[in-house]
PDB file of N, CA and C in Angstrom:
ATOM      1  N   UNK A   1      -1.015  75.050 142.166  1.00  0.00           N
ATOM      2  CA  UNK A   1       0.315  74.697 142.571  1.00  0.00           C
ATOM      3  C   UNK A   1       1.345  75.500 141.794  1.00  0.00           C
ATOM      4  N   UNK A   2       1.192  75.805 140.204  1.00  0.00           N
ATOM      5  CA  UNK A   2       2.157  76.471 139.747  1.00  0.00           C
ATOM      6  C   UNK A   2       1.963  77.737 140.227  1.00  0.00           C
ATOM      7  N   UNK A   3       0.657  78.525 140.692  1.00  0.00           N
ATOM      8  CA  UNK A   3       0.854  79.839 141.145  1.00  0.00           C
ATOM      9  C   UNK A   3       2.074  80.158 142.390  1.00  0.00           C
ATOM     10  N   UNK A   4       2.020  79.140 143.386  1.00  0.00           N
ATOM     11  CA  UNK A   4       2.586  79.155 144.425  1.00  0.00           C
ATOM     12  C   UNK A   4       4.145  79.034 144.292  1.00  0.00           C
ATOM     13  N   UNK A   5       4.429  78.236 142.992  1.00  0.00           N
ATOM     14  CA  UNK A   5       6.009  78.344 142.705  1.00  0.00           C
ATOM     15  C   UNK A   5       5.910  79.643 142.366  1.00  0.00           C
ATOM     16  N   UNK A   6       5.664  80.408 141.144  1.00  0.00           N
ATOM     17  CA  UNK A   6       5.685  81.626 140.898  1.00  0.00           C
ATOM     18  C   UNK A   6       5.977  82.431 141.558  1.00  0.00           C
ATOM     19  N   UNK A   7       4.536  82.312 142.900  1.00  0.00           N
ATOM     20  CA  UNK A   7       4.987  83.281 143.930  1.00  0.00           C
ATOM     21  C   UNK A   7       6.321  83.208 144.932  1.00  0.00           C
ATOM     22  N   UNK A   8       6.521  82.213 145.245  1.00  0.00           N
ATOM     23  CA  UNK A   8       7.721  81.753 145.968  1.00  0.00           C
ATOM     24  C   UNK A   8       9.172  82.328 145.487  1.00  0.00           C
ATOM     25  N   UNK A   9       9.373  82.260 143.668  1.00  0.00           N
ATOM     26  CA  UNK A   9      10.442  82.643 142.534  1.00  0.00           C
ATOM     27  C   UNK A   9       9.959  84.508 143.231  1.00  0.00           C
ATOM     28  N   UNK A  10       9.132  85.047 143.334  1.00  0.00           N
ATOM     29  CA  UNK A  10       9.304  86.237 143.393  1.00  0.00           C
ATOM     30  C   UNK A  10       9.592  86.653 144.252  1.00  0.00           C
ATOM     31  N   UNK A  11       9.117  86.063 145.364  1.00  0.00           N
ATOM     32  CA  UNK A  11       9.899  86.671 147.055  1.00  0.00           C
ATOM     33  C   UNK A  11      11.042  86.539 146.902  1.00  0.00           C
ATOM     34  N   UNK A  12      11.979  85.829 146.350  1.00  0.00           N
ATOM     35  CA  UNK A  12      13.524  85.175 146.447  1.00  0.00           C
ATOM     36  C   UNK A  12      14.299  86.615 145.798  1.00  0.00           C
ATOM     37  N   UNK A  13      13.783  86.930 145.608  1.00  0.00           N
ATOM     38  CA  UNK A  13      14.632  88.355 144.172  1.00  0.00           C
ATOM     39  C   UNK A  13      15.395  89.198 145.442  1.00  0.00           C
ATOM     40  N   UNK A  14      16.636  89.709 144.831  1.00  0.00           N
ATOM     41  CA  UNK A  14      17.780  89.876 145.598  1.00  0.00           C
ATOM     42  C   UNK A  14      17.329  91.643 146.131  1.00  0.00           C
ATOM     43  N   UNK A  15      17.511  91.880 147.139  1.00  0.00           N
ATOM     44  CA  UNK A  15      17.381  93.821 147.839  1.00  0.00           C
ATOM     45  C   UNK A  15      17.532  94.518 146.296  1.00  0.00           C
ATOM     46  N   UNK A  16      17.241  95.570 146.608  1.00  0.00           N
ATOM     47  CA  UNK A  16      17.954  96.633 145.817  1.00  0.00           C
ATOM     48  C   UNK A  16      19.293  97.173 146.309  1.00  0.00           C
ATOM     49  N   UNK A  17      19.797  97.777 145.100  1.00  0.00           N
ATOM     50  CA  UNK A  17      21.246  98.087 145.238  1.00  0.00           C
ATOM     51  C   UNK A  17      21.553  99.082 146.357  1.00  0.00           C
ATOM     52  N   UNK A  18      19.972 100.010 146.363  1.00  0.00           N
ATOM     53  CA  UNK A  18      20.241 101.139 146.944  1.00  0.00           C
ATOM     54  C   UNK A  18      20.241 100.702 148.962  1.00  0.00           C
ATOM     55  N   UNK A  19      19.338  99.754 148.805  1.00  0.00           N
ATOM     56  CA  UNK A  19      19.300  99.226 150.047  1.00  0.00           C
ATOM     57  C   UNK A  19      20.490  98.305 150.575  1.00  0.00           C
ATOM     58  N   UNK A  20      21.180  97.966 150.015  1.00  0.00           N
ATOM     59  CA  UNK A  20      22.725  96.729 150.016  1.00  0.00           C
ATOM     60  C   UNK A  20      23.502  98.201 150.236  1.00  0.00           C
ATOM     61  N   UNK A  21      24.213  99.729 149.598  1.00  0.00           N
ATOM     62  CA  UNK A  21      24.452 100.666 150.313  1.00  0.00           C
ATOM     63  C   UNK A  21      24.683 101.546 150.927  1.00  0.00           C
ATOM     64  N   UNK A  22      23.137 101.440 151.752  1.00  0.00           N
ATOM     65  CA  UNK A  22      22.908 102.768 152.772  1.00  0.00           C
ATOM     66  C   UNK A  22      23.556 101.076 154.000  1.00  0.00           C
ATOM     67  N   UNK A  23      23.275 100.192 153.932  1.00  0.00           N
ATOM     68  CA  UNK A  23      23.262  99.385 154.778  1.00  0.00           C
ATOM     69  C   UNK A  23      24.884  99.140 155.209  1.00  0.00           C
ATOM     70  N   UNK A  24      25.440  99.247 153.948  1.00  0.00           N
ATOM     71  CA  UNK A  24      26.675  99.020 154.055  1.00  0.00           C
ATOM     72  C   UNK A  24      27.260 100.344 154.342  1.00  0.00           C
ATOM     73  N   UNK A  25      27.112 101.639 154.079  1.00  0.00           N
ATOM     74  CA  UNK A  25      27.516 102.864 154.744  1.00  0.00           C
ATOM     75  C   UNK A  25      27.301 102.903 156.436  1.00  0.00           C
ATOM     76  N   UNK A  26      26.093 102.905 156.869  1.00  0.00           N
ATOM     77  CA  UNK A  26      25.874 102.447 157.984  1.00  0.00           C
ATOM     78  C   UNK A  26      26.675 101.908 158.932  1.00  0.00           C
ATOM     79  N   UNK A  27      26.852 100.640 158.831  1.00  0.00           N
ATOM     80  CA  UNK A  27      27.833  99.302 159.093  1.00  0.00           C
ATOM     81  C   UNK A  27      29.176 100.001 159.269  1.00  0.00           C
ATOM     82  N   UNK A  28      29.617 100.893 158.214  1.00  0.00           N
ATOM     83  CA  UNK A  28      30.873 101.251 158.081  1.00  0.00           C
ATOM     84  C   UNK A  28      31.214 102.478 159.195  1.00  0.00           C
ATOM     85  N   UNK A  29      30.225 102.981 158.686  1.00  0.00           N
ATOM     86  CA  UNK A  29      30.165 104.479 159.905  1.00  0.00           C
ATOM     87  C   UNK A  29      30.064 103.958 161.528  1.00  0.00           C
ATOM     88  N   UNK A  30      29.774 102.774 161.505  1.00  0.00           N
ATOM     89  CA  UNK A  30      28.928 102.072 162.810  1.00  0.00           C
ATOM     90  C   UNK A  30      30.525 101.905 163.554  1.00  0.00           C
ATOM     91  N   UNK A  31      31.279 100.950 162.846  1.00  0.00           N
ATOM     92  CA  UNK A  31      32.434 100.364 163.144  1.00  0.00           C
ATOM     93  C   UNK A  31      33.691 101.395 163.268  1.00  0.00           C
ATOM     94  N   UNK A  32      33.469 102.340 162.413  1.00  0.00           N
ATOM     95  CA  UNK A  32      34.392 103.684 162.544  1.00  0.00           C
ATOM     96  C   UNK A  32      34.246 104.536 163.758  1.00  0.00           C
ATOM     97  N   UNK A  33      32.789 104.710 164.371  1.00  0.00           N
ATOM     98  CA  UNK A  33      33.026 105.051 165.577  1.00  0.00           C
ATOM     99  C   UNK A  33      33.509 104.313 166.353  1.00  0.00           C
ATOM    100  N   UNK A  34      33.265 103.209 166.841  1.00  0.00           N
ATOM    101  CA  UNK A  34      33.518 102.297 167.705  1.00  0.00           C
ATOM    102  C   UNK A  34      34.567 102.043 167.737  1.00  0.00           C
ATOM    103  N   UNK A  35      35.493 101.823 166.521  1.00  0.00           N
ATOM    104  CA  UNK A  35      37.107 102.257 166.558  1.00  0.00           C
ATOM    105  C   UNK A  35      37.625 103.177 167.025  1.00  0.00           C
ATOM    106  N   UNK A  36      37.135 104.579 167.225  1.00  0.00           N
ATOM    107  CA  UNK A  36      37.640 105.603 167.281  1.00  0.00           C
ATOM    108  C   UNK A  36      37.246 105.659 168.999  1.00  0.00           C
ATOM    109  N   UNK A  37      36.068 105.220 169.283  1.00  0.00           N
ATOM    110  CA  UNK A  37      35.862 105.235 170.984  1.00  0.00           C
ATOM    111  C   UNK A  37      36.939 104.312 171.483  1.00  0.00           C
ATOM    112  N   UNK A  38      37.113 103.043 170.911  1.00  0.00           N
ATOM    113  CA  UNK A  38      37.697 102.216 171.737  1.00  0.00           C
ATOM    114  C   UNK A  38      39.297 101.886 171.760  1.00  0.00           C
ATOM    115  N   UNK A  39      39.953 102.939 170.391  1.00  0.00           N
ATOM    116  CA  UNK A  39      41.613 102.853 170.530  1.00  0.00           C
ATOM    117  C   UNK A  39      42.011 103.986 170.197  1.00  0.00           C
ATOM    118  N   UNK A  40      41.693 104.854 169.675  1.00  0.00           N
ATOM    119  CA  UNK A  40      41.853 106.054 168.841  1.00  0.00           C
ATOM    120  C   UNK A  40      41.786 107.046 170.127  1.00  0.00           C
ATOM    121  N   UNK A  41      40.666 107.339 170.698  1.00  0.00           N
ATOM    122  CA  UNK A  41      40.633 108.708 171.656  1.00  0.00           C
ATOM    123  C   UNK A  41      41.656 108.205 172.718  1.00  0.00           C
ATOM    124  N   UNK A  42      41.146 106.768 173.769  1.00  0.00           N
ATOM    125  CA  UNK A  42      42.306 106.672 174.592  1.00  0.00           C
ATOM    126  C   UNK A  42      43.411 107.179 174.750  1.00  0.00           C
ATOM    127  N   UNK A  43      43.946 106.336 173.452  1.00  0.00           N
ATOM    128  CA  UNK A  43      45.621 106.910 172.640  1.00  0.00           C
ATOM    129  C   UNK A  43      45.591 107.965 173.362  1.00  0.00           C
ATOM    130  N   UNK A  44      45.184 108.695 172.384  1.00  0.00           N
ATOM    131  CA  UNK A  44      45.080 110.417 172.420  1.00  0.00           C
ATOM    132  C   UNK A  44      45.282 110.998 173.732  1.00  0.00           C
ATOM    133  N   UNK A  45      44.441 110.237 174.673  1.00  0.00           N
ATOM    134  CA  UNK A  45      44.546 110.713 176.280  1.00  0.00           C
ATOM    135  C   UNK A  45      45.588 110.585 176.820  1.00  0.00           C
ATOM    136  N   UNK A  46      46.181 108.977 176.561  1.00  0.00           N
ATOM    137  CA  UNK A  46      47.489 108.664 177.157  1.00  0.00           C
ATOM    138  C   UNK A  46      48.673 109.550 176.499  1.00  0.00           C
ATOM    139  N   UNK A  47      48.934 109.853 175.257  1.00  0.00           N
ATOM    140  CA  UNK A  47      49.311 111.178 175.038  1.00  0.00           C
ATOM    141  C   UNK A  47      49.525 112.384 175.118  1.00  0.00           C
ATOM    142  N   UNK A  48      48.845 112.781 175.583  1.00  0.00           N
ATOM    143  CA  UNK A  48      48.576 114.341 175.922  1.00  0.00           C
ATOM    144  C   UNK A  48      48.988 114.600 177.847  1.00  0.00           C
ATOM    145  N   UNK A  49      48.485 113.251 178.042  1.00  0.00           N
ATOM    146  CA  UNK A  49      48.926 113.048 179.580  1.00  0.00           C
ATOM    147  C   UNK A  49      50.848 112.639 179.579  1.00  0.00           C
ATOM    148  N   UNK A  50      51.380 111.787 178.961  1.00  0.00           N
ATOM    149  CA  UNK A  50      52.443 111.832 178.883  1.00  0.00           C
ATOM    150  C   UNK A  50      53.097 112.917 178.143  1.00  0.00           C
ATOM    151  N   UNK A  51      52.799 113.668 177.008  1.00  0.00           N
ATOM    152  CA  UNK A  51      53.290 115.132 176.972  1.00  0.00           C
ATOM    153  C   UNK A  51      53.358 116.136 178.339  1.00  0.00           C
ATOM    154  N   UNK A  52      52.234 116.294 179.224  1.00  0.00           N
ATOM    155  CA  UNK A  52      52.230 117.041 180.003  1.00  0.00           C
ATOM    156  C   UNK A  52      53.132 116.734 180.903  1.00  0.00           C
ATOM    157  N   UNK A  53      53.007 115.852 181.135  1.00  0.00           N
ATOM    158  CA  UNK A  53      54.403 114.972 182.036  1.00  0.00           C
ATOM    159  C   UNK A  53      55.598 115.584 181.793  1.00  0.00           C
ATOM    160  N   UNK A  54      56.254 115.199 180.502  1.00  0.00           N
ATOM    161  CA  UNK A  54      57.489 115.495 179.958  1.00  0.00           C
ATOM    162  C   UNK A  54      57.974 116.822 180.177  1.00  0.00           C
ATOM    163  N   UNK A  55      56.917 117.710 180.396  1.00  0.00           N
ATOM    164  CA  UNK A  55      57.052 119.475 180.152  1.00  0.00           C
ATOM    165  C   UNK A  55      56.935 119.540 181.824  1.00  0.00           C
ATOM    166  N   UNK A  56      56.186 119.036 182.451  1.00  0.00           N
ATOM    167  CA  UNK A  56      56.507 119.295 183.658  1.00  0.00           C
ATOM    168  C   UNK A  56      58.190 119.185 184.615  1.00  0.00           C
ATOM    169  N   UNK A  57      58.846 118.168 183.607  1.00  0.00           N
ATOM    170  CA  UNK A  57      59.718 117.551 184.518  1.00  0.00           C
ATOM    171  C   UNK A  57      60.524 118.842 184.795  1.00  0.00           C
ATOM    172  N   UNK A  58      61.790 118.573 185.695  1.00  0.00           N
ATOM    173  CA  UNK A  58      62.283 119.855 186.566  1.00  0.00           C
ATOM    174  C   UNK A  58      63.719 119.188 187.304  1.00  0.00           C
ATOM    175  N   UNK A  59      64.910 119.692 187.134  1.00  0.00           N
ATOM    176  CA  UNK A  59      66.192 119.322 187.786  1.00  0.00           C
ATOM    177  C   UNK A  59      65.494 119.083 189.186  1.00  0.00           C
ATOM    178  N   UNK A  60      65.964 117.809 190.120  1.00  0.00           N
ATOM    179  CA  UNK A  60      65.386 117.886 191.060  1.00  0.00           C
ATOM    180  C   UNK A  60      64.066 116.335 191.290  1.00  0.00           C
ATOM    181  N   UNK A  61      63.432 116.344 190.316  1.00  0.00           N
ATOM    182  CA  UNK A  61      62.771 115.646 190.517  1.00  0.00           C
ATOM    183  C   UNK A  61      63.182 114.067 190.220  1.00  0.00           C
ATOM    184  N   UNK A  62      62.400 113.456 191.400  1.00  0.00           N
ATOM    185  CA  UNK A  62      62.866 111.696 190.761  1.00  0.00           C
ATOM    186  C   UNK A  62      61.704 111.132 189.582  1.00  0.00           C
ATOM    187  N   UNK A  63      62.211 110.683 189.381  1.00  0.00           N
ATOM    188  CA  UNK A  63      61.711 109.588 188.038  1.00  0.00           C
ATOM    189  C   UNK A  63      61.945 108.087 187.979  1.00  0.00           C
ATOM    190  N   UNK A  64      60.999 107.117 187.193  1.00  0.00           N
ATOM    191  CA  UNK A  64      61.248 106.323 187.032  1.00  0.00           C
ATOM    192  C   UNK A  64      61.163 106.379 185.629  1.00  0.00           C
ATOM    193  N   UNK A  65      62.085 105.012 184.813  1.00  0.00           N
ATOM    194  CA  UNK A  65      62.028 104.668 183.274  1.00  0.00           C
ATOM    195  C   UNK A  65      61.034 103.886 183.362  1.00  0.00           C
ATOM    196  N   UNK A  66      61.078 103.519 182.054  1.00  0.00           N
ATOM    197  CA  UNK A  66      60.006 102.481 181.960  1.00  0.00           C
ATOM    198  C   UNK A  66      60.798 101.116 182.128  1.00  0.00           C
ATOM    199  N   UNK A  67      62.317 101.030 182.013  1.00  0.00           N
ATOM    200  CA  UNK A  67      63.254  99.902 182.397  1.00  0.00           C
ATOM    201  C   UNK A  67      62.972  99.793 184.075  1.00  0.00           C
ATOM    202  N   UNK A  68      62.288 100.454 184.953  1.00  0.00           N
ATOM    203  CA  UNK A  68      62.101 100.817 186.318  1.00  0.00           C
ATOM    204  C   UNK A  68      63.442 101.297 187.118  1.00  0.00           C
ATOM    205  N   UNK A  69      64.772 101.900 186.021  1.00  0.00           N
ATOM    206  CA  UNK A  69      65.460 102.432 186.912  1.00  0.00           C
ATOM    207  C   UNK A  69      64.664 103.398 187.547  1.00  0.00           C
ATOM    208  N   UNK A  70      65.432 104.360 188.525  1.00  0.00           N
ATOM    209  CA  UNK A  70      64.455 105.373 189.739  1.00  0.00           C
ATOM    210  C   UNK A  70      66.193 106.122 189.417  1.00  0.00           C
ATOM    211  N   UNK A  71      65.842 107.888 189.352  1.00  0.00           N
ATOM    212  CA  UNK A  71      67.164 108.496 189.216  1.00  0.00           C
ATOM    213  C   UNK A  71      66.858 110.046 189.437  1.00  0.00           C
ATOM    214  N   UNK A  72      67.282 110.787 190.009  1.00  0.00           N
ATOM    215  CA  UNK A  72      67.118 112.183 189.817  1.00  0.00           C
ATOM    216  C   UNK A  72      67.242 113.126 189.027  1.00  0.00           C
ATOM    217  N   UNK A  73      67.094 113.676 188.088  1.00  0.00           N
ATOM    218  CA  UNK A  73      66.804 114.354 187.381  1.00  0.00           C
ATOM    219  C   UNK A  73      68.133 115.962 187.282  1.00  0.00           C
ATOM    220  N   UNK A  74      69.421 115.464 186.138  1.00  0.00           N
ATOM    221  CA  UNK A  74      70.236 116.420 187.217  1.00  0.00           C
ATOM    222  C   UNK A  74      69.914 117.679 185.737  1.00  0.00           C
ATOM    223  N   UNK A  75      69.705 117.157 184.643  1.00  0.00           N
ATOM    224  CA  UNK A  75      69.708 118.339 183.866  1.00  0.00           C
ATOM    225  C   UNK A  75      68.773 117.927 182.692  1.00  0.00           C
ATOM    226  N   UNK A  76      68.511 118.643 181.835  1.00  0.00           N
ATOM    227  CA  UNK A  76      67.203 117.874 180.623  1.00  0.00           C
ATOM    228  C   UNK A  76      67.404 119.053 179.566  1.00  0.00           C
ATOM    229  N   UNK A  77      67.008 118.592 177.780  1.00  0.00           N
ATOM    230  CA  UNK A  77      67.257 119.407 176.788  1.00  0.00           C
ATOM    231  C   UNK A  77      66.049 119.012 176.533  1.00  0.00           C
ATOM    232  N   UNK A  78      66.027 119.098 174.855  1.00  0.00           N
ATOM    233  CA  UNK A  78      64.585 118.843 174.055  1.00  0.00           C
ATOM    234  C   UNK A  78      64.632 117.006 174.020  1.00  0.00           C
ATOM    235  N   UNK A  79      65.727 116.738 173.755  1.00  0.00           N
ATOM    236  CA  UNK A  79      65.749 115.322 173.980  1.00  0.00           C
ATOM    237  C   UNK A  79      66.055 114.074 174.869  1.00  0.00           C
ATOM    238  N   UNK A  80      67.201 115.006 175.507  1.00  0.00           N
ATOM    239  CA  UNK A  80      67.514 113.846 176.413  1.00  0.00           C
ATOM    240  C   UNK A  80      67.447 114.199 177.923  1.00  0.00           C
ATOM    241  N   UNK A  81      67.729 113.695 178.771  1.00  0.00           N
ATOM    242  CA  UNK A  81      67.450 113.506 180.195  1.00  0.00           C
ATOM    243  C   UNK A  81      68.950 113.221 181.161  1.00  0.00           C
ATOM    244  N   UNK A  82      69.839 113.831 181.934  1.00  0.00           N
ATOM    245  CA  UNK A  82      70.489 113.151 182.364  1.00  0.00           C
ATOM    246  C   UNK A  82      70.159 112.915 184.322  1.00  0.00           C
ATOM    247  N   UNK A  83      69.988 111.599 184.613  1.00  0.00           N
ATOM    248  CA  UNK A  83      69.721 111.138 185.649  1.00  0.00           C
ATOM    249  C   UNK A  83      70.864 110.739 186.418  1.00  0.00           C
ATOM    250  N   UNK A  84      70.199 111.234 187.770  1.00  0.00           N
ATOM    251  CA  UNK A  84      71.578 110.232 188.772  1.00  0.00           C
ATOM    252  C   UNK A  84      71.217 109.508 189.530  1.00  0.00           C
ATOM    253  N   UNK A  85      71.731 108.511 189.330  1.00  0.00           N
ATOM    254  CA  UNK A  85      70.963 106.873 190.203  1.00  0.00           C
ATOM    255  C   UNK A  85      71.923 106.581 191.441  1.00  0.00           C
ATOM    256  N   UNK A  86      72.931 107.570 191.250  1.00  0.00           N
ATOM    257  CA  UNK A  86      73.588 106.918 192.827  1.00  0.00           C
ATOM    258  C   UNK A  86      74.832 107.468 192.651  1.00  0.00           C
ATOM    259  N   UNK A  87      76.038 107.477 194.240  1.00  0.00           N
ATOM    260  CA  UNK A  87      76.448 108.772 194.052  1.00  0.00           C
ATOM    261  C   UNK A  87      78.195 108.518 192.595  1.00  0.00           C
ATOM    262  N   UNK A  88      78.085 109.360 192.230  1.00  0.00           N
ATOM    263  CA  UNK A  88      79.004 109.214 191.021  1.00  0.00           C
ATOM    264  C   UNK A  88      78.486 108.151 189.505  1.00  0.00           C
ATOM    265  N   UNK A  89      77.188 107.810 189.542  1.00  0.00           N
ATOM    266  CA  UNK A  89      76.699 107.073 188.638  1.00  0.00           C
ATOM    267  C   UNK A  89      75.430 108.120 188.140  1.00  0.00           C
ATOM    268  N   UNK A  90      75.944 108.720 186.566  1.00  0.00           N
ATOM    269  CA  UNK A  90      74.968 109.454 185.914  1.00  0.00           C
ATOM    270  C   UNK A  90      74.460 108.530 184.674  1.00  0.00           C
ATOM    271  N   UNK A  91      73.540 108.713 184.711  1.00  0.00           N
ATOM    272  CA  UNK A  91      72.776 107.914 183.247  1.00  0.00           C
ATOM    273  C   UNK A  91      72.251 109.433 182.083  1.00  0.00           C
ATOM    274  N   UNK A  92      72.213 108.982 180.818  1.00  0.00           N
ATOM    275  CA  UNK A  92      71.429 109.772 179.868  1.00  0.00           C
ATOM    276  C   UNK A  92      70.514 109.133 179.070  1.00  0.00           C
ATOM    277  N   UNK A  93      69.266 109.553 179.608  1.00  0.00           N
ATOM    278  CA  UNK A  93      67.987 108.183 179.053  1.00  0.00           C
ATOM    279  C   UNK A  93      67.373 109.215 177.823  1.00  0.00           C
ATOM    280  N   UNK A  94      66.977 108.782 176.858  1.00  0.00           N
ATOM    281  CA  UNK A  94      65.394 109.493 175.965  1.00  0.00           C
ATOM    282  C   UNK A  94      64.706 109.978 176.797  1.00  0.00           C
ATOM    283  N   UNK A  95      63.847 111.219 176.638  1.00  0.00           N
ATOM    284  CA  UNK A  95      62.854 112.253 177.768  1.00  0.00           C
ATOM    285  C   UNK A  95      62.016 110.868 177.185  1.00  0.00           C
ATOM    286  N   UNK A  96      61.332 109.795 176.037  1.00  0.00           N
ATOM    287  CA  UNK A  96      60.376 109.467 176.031  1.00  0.00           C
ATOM    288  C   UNK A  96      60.573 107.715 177.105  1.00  0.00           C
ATOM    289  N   UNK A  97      61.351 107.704 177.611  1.00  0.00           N
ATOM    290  CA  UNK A  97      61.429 106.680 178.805  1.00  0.00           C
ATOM    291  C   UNK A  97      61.237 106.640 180.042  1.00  0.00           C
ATOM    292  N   UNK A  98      60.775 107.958 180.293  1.00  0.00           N
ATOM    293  CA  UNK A  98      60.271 108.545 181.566  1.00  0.00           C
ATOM    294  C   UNK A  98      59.025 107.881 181.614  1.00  0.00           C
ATOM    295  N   UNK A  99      58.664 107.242 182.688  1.00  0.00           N
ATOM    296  CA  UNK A  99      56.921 106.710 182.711  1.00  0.00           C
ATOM    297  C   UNK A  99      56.668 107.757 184.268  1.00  0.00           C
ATOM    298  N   UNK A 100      57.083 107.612 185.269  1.00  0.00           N
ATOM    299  CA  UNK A 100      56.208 108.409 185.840  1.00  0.00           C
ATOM    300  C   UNK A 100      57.255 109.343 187.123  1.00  0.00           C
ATOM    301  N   UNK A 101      57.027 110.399 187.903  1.00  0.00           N
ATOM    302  CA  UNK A 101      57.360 110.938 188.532  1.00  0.00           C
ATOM    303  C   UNK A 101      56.574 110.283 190.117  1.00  0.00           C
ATOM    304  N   UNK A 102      58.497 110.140 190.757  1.00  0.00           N
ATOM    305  CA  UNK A 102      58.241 109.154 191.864  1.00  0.00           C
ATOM    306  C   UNK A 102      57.800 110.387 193.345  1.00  0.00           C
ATOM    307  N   UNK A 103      56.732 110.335 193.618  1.00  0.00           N
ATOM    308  CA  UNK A 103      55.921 110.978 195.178  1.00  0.00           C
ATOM    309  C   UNK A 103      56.205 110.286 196.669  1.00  0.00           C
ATOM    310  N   UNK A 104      57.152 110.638 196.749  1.00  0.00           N
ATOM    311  CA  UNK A 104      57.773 109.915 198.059  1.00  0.00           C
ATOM    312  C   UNK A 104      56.237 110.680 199.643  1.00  0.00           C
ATOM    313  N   UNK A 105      55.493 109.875 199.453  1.00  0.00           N
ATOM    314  CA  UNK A 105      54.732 110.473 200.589  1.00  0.00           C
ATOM    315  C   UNK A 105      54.634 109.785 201.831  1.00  0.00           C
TER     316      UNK A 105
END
């Protein structure tokens, strides 16, 4: 009977350090991708797609904000945008309030 405590006291003994971490590197590396698949690249896409946007735009074209005004596009700098929503009513929005270019088809 005392052998069996003995043996029992020895199974209980805690991992090694080295095994606690590779386990915990692992884990970490594990969760760092999975961050990076699941908010990080997206981002990135929706980015690069709304840059291309911005560089496309062109006197002429309609637009919507992201407020959902709808306005034509009468002139544009590095920053700003001036739109015309109707006749004698000009607006000057941020180029980054532009959400999408309206396709009247």
């Amino acid at each position: 009977m005392f052998s069996n405590i003995l043996y029992a006291a020895g199974a209980a003994t805690a991992p090694t350090s080295t095994n606690g971490i590779v386990t915990l590197v692992i884990t970490v590396v594990l969760w760092g991708g999975i961050f990076y698949l699941l908010l990080v690249r997206p981002q990135k896409k929706r980015t690069a797609a709304h840059k291309q946007l911005m560089d496309s735009l062109k006197p002429g074209d309609v637009v919507f904000t992201t407020g959902g005004i709808k306005g034509e596009i009468i002139s544009k700098n590095d920053e700003f945008i001036e739109l015309r929503v109707d006749k004698g009513v000009k607006l000057t929005v941020k180029k980054n309030v532009i959400s999408s270019i309206y396709k009247n088809k």
